[in-house]
PDB file of N, CA and C in Angstrom:
ATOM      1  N   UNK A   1     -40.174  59.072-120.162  1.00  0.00           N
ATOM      2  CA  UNK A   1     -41.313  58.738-120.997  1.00  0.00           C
ATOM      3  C   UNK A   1     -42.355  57.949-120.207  1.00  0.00           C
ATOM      4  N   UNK A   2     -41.810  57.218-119.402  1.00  0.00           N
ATOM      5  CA  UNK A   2     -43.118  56.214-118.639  1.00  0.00           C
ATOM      6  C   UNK A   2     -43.405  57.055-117.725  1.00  0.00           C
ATOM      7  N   UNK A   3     -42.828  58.169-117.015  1.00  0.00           N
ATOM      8  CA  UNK A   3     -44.225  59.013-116.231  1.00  0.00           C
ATOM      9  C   UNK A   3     -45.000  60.132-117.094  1.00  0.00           C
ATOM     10  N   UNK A   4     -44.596  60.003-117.849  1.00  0.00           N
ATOM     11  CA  UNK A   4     -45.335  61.255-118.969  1.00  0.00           C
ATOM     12  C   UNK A   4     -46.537  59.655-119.564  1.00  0.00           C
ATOM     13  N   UNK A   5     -46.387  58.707-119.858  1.00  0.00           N
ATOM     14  CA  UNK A   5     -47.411  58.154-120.143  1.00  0.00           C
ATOM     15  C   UNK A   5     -48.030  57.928-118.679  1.00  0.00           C
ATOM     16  N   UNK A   6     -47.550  57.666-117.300  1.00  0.00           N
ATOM     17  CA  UNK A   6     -48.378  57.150-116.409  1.00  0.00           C
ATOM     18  C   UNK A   6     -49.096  58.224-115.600  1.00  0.00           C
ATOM     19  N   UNK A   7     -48.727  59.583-116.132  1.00  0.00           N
ATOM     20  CA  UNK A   7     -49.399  60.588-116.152  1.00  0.00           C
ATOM     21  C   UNK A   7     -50.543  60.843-116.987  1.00  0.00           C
ATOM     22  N   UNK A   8     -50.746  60.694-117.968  1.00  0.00           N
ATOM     23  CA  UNK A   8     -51.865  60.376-119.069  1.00  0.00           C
ATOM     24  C   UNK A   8     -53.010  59.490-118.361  1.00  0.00           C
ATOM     25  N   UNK A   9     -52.379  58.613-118.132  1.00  0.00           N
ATOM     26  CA  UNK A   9     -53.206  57.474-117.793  1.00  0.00           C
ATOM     27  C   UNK A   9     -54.093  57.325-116.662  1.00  0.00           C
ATOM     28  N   UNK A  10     -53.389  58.081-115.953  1.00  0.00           N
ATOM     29  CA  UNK A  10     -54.442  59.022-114.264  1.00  0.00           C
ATOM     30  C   UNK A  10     -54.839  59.949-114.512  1.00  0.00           C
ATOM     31  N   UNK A  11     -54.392  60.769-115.577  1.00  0.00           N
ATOM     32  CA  UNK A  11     -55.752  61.439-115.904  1.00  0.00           C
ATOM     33  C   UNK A  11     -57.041  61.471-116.456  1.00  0.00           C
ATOM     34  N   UNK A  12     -56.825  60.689-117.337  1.00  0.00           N
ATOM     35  CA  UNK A  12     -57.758  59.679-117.834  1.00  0.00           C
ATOM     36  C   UNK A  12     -58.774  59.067-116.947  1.00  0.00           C
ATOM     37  N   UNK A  13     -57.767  58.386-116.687  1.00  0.00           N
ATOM     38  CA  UNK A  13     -59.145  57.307-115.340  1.00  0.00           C
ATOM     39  C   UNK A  13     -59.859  58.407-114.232  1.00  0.00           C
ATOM     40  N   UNK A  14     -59.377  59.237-113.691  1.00  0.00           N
ATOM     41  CA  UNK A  14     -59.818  60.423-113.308  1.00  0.00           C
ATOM     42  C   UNK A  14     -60.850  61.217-114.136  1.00  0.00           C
ATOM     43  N   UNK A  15     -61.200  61.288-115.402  1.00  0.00           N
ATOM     44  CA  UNK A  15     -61.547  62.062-115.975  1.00  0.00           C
ATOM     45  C   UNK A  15     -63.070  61.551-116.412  1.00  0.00           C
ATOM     46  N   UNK A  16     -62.613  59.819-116.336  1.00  0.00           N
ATOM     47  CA  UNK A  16     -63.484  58.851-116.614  1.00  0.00           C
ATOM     48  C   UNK A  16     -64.894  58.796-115.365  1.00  0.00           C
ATOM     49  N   UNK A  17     -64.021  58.648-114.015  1.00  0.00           N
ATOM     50  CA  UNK A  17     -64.700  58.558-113.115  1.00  0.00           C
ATOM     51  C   UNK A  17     -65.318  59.598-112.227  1.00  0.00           C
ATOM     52  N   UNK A  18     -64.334  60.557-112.320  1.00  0.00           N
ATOM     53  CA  UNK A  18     -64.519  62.107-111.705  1.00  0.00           C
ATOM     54  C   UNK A  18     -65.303  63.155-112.348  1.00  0.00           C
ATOM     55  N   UNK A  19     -66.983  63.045-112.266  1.00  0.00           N
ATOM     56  CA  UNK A  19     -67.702  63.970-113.211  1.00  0.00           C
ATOM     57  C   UNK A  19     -66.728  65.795-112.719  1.00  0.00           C
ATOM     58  N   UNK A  20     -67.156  66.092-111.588  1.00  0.00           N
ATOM     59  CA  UNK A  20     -66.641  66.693-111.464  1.00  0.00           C
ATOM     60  C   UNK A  20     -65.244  67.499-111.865  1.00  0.00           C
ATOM     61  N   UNK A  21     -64.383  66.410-112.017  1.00  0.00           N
ATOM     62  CA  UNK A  21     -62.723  66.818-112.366  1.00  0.00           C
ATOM     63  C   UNK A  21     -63.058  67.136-113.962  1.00  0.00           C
ATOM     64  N   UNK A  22     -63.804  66.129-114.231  1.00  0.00           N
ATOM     65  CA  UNK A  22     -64.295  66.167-116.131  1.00  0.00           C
ATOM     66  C   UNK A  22     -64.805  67.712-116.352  1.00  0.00           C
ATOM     67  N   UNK A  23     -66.193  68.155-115.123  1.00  0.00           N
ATOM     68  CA  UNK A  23     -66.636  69.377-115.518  1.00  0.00           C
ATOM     69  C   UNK A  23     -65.869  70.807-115.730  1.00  0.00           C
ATOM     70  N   UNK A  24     -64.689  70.317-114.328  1.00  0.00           N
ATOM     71  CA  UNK A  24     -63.888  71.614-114.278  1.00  0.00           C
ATOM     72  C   UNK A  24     -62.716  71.419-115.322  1.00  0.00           C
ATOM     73  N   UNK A  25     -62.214  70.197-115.814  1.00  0.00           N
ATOM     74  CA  UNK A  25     -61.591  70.436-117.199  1.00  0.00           C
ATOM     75  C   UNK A  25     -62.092  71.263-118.542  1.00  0.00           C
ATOM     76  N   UNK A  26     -63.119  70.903-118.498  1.00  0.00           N
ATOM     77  CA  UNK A  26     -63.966  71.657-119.661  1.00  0.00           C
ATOM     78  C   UNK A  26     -64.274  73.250-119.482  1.00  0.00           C
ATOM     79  N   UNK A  27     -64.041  73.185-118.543  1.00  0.00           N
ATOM     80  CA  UNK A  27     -65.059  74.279-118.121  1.00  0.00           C
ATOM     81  C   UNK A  27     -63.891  75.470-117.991  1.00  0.00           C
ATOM     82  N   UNK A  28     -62.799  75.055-117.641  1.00  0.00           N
ATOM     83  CA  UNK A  28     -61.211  75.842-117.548  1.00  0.00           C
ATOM     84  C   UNK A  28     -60.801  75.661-119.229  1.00  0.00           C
ATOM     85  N   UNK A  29     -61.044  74.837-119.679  1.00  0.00           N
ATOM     86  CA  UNK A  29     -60.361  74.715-121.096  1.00  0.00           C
ATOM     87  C   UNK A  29     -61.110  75.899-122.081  1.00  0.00           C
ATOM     88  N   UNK A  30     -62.692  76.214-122.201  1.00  0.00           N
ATOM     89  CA  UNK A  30     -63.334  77.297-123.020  1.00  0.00           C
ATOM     90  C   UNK A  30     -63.083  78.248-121.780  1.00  0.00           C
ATOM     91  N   UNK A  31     -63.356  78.579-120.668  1.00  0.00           N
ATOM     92  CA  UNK A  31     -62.538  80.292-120.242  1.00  0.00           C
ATOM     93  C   UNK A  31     -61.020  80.561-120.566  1.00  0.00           C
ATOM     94  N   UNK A  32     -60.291  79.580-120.221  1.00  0.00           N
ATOM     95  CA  UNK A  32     -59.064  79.901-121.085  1.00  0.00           C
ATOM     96  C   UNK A  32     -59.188  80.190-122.350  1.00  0.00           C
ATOM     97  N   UNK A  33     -59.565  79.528-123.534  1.00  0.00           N
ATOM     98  CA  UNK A  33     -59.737  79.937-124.759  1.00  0.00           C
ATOM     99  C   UNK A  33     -60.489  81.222-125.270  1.00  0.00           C
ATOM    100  N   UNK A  34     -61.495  81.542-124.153  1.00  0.00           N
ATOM    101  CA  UNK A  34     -62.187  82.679-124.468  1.00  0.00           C
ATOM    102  C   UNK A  34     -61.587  83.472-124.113  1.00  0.00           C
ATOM    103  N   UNK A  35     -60.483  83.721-122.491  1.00  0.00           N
ATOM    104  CA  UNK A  35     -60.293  84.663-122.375  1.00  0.00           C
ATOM    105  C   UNK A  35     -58.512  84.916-122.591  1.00  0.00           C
ATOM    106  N   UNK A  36     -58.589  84.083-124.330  1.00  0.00           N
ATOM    107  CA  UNK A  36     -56.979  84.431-124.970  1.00  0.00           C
ATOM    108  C   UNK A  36     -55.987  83.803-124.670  1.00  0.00           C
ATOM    109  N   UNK A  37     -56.359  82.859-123.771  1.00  0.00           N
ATOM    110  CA  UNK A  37     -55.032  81.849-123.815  1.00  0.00           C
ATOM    111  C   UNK A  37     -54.959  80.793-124.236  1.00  0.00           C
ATOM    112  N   UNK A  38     -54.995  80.526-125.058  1.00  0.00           N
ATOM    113  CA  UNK A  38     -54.772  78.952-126.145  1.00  0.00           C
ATOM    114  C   UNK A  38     -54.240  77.772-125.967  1.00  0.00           C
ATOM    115  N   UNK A  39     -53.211  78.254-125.759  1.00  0.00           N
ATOM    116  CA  UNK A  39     -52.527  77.392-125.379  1.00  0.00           C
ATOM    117  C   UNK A  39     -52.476  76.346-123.846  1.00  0.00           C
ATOM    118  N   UNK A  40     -53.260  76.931-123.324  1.00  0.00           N
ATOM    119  CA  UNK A  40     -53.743  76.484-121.547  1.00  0.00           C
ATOM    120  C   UNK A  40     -55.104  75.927-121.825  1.00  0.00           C
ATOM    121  N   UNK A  41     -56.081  76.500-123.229  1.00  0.00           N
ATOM    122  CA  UNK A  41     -57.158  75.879-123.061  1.00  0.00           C
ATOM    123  C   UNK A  41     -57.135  74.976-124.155  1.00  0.00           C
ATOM    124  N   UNK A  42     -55.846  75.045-125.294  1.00  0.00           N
ATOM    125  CA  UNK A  42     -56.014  73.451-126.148  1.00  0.00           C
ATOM    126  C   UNK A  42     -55.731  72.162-124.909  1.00  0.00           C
ATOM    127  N   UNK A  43     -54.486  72.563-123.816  1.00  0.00           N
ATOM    128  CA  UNK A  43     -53.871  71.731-122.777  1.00  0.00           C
ATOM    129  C   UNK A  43     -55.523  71.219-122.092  1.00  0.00           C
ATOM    130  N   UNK A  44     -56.468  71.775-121.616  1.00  0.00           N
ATOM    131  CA  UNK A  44     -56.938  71.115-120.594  1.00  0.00           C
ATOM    132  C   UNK A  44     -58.341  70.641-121.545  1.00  0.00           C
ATOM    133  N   UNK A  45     -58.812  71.114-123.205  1.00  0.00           N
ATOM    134  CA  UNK A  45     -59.507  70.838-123.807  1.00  0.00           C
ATOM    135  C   UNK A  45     -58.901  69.307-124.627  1.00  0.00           C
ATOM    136  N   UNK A  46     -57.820  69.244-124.664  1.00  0.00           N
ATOM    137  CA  UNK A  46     -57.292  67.593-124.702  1.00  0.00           C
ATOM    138  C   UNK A  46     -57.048  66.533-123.987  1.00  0.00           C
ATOM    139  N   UNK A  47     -56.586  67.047-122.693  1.00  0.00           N
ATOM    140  CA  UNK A  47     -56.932  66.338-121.920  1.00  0.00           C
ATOM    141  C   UNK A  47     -58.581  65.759-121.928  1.00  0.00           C
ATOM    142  N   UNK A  48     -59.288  66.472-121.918  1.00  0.00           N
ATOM    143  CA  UNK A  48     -60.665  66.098-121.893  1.00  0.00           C
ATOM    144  C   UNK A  48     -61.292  64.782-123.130  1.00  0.00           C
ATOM    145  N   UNK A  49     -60.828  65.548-124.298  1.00  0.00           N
ATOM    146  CA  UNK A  49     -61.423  64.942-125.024  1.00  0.00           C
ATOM    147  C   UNK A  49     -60.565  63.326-125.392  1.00  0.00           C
ATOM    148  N   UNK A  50     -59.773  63.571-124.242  1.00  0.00           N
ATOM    149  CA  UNK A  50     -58.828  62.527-125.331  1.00  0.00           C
ATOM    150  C   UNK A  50     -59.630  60.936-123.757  1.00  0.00           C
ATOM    151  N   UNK A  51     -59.436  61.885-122.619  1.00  0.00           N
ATOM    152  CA  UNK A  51     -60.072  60.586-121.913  1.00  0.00           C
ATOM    153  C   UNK A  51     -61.929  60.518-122.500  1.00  0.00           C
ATOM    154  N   UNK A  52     -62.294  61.431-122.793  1.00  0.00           N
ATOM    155  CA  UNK A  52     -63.952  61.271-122.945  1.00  0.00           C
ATOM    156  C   UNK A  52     -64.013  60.528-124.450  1.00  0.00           C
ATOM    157  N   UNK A  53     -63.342  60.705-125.258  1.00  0.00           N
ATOM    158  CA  UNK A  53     -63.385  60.583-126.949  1.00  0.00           C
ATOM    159  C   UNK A  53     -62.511  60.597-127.614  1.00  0.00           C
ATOM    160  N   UNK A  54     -61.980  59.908-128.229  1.00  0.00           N
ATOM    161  CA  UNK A  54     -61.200  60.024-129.238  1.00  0.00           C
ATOM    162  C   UNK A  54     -61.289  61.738-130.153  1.00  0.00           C
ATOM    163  N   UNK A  55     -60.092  61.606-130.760  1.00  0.00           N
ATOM    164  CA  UNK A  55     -60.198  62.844-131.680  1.00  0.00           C
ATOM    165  C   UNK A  55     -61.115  62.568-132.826  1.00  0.00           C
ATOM    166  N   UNK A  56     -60.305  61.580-133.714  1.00  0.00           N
ATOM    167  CA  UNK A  56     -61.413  60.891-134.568  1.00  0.00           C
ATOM    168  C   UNK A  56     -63.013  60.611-134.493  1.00  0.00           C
ATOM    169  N   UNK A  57     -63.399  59.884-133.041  1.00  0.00           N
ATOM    170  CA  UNK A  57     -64.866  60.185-133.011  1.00  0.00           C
ATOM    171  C   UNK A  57     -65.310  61.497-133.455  1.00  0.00           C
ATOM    172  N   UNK A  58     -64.385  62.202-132.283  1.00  0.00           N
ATOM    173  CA  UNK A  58     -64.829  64.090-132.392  1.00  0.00           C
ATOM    174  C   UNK A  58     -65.007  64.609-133.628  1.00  0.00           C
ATOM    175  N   UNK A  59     -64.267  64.639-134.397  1.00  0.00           N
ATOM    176  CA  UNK A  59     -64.036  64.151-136.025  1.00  0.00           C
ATOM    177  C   UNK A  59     -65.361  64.261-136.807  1.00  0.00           C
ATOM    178  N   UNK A  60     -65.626  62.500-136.674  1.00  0.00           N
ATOM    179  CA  UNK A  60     -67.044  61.655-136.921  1.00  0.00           C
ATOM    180  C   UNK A  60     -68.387  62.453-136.637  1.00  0.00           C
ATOM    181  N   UNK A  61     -68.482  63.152-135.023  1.00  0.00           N
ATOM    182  CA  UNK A  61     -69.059  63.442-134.349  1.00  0.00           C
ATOM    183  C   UNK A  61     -69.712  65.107-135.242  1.00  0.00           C
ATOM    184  N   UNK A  62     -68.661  65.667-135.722  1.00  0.00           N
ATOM    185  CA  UNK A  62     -68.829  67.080-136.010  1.00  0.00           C
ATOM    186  C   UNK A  62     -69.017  67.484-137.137  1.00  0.00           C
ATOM    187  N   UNK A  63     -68.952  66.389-138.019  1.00  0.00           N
ATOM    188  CA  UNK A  63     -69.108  65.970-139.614  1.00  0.00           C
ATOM    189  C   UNK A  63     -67.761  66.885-140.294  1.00  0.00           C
ATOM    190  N   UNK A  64     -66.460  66.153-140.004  1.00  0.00           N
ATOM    191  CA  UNK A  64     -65.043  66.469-139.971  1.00  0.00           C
ATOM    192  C   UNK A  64     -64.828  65.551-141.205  1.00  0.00           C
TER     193      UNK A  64
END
């Protein structure tokens, strides 16, 4: 459990600081989803949002 959280946690700070690593998360998370794999693009579309935003903001954000 503590490298599955201290894994989180570098990605995060990575995600925070690394425009780049941020762009190609996003950017792999909708071609995966577009091109049918879901499950690879909920994985790298949470990662994203979870270091950029909360879900809840996202939520807030989308009138959820």
């Amino acid at each position: 459990m503590a490298l599955t959280k201290k894994s989180k946690e570098i990605k995060q700070t990575r995600v925070r600081v690394d425009r780049a690593f941020r762009d190609v998360l996003l950017r792999k998370g909708v071609e995966s989803m577009l091109g049918g794999d879901a499950g690879s693009g909920r994985a790298y579309l949470k990662v994203y949002i979870d270091a950029t935003m909360a879900f809840r903001q996202l939520g807030t954000e989308a009138g959820a």
